[in-house]
C-alpha atoms as a PDB file:
ATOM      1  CA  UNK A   1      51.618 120.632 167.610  1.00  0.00           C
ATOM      2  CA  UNK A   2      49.584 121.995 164.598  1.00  0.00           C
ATOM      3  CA  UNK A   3      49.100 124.691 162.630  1.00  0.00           C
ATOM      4  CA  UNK A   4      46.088 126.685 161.976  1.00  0.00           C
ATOM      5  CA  UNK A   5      45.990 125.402 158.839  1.00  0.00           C
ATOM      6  CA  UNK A   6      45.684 121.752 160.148  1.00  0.00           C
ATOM      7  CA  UNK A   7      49.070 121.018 158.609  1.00  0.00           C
ATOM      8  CA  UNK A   8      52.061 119.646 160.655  1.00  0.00           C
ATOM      9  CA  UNK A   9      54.889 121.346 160.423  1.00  0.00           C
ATOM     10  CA  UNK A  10      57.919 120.338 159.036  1.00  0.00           C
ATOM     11  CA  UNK A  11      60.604 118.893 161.090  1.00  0.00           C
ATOM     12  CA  UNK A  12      63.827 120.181 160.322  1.00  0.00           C
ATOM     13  CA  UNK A  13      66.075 117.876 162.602  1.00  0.00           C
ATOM     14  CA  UNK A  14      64.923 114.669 160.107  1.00  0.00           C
ATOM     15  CA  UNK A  15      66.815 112.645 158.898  1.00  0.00           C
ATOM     16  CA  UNK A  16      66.864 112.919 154.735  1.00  0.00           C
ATOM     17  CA  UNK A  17      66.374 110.306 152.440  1.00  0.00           C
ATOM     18  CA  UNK A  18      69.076 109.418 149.676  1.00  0.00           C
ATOM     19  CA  UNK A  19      67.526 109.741 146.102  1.00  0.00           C
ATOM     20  CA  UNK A  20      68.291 107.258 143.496  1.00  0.00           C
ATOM     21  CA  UNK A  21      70.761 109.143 140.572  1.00  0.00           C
ATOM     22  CA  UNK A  22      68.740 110.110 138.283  1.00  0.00           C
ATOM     23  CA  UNK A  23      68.389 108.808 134.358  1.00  0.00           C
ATOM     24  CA  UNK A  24      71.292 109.434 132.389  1.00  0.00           C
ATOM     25  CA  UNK A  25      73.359 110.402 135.238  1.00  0.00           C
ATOM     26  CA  UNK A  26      77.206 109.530 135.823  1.00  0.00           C
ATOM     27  CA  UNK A  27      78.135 106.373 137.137  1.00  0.00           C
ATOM     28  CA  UNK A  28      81.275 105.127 138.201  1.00  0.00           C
ATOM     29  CA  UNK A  29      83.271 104.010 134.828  1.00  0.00           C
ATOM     30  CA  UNK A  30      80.827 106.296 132.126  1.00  0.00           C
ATOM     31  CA  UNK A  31      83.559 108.528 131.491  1.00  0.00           C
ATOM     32  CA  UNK A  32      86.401 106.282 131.282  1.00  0.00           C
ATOM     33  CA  UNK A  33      84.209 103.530 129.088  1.00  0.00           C
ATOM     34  CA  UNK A  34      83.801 106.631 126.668  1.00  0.00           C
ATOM     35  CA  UNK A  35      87.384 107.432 126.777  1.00  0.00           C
ATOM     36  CA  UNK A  36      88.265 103.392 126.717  1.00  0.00           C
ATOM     37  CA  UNK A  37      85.760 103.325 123.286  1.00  0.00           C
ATOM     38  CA  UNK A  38      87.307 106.017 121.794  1.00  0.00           C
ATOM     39  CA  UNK A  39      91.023 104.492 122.344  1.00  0.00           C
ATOM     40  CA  UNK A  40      89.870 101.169 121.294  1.00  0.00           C
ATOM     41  CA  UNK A  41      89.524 102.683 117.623  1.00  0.00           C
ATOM     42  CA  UNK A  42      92.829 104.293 117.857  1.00  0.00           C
ATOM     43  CA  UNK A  43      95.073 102.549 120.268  1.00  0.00           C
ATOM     44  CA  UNK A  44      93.546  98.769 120.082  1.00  0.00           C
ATOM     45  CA  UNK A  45      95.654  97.410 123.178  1.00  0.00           C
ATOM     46  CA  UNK A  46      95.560 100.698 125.572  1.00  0.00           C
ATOM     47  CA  UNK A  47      91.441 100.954 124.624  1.00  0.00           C
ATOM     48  CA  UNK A  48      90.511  97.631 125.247  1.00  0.00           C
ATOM     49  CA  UNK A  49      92.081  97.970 128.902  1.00  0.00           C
ATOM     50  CA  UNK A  50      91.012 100.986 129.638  1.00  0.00           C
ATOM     51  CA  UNK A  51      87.657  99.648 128.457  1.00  0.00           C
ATOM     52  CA  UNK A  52      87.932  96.548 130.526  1.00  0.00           C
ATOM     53  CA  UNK A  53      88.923  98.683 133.375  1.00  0.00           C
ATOM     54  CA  UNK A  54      85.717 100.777 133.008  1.00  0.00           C
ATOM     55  CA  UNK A  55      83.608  98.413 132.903  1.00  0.00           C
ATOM     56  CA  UNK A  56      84.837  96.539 136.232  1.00  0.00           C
ATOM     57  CA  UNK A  57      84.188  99.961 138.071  1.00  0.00           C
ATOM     58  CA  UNK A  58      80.790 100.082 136.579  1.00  0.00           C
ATOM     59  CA  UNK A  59      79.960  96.700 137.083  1.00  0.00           C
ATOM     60  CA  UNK A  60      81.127  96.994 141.255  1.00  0.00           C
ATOM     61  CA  UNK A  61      78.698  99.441 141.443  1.00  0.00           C
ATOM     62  CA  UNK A  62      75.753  97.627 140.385  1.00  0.00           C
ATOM     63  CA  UNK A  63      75.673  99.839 136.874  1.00  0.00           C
ATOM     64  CA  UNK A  64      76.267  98.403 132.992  1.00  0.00           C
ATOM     65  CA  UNK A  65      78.305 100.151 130.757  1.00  0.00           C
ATOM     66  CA  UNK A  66      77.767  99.692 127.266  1.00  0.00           C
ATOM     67  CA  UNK A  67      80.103 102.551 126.394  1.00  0.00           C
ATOM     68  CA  UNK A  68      82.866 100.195 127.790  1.00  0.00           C
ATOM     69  CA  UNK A  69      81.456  96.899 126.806  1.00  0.00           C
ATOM     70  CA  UNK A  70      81.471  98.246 123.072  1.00  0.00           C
ATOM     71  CA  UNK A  71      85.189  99.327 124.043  1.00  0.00           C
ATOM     72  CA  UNK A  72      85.995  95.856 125.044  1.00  0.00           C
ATOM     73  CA  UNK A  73      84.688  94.228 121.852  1.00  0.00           C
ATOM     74  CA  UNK A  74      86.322  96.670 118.910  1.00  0.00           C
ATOM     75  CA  UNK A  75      89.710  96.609 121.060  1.00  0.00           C
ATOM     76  CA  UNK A  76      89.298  93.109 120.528  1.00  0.00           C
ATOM     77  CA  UNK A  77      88.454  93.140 116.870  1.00  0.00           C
ATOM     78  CA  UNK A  78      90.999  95.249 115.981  1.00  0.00           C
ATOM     79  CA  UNK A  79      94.112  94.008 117.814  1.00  0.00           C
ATOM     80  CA  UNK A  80      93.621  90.656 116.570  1.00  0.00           C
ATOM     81  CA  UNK A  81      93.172  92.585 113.159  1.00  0.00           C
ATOM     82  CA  UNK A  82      96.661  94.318 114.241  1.00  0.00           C
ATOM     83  CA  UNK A  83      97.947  90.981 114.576  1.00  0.00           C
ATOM     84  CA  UNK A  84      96.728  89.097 111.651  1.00  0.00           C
ATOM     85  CA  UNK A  85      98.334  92.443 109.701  1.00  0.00           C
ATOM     86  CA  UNK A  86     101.596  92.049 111.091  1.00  0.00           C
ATOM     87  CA  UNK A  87     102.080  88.402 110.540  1.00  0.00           C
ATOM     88  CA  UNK A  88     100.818  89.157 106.920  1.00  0.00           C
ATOM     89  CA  UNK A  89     103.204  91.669 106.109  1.00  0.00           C
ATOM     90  CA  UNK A  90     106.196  89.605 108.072  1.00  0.00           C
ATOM     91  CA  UNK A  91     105.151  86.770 105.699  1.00  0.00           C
ATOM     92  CA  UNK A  92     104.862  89.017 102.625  1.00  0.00           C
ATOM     93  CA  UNK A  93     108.340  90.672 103.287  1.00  0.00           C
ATOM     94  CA  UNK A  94     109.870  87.269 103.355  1.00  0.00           C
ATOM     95  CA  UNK A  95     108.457  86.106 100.039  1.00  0.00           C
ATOM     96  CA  UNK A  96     109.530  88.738  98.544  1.00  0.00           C
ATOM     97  CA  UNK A  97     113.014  89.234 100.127  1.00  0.00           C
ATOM     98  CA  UNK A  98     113.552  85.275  99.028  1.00  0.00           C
ATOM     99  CA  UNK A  99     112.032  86.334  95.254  1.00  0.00           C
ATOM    100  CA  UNK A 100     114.745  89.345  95.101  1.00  0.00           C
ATOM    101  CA  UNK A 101     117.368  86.374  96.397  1.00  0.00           C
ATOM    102  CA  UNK A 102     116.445  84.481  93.596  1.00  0.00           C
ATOM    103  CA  UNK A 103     116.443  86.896  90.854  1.00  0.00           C
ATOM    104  CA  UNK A 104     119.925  88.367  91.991  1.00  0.00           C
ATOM    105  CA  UNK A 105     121.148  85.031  91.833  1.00  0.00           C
ATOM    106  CA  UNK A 106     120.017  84.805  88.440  1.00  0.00           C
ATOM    107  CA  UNK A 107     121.964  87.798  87.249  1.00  0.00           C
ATOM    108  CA  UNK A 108     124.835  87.498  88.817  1.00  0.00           C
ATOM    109  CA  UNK A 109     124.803  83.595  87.281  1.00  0.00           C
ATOM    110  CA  UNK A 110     125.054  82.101  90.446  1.00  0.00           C
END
């Protein structure tokens, strides 16, 4: 069956094609890698797994997250800087809580 034209006409009972998503388009984990990023500055420990959990959705589904990735290395960075801080400052407080020991002792003549 043609048309006059000589084109065939279109068959509406076809089945349609899937398109790929296009560029730039949401993927399972983008938003939450964002979100995981963004907590990683502020929250170290609750961005990094948030971050971590993005990027296992993303990577499921065949798509690579640098959003999260980034996440995953700063939450890193800074709760190991977290910890290094609070062992410094547990370490300063004693010094100086055993200095002020001292130098009571010394006025009071003990």
């Amino acid at each position: 069956m043609t048309d006059t034209s000589g084109q065939q006409p279109v068959n509406y009972n076809a089945p349609q094609g899937s398109y790929p998503p296009a560029a730039g388009g949401d993927f399972p984990g983008k938003t939450l890698g964002i979100v995981g990023l963004v907590c990683a500055i502020l929250f170290s420990v609750v961005g990094l797994i948030i971050s971590i959990i993005a990027n296992n959705q993303s990577k499921k589904a065949g798509f690579k997250n640098t959003p999260a990735f980034v996440g995953i290395i700063i939450g890193i960075i800074t709760t190991i800087g977290t910890i290094i801080s609070i062992i410094a400052s547990i370490a300063m407080l004693a010094t100086v809580s055993t200095q002020l020991q001292n130098y009571s002792n010394v006025l009071l003549g003990f």
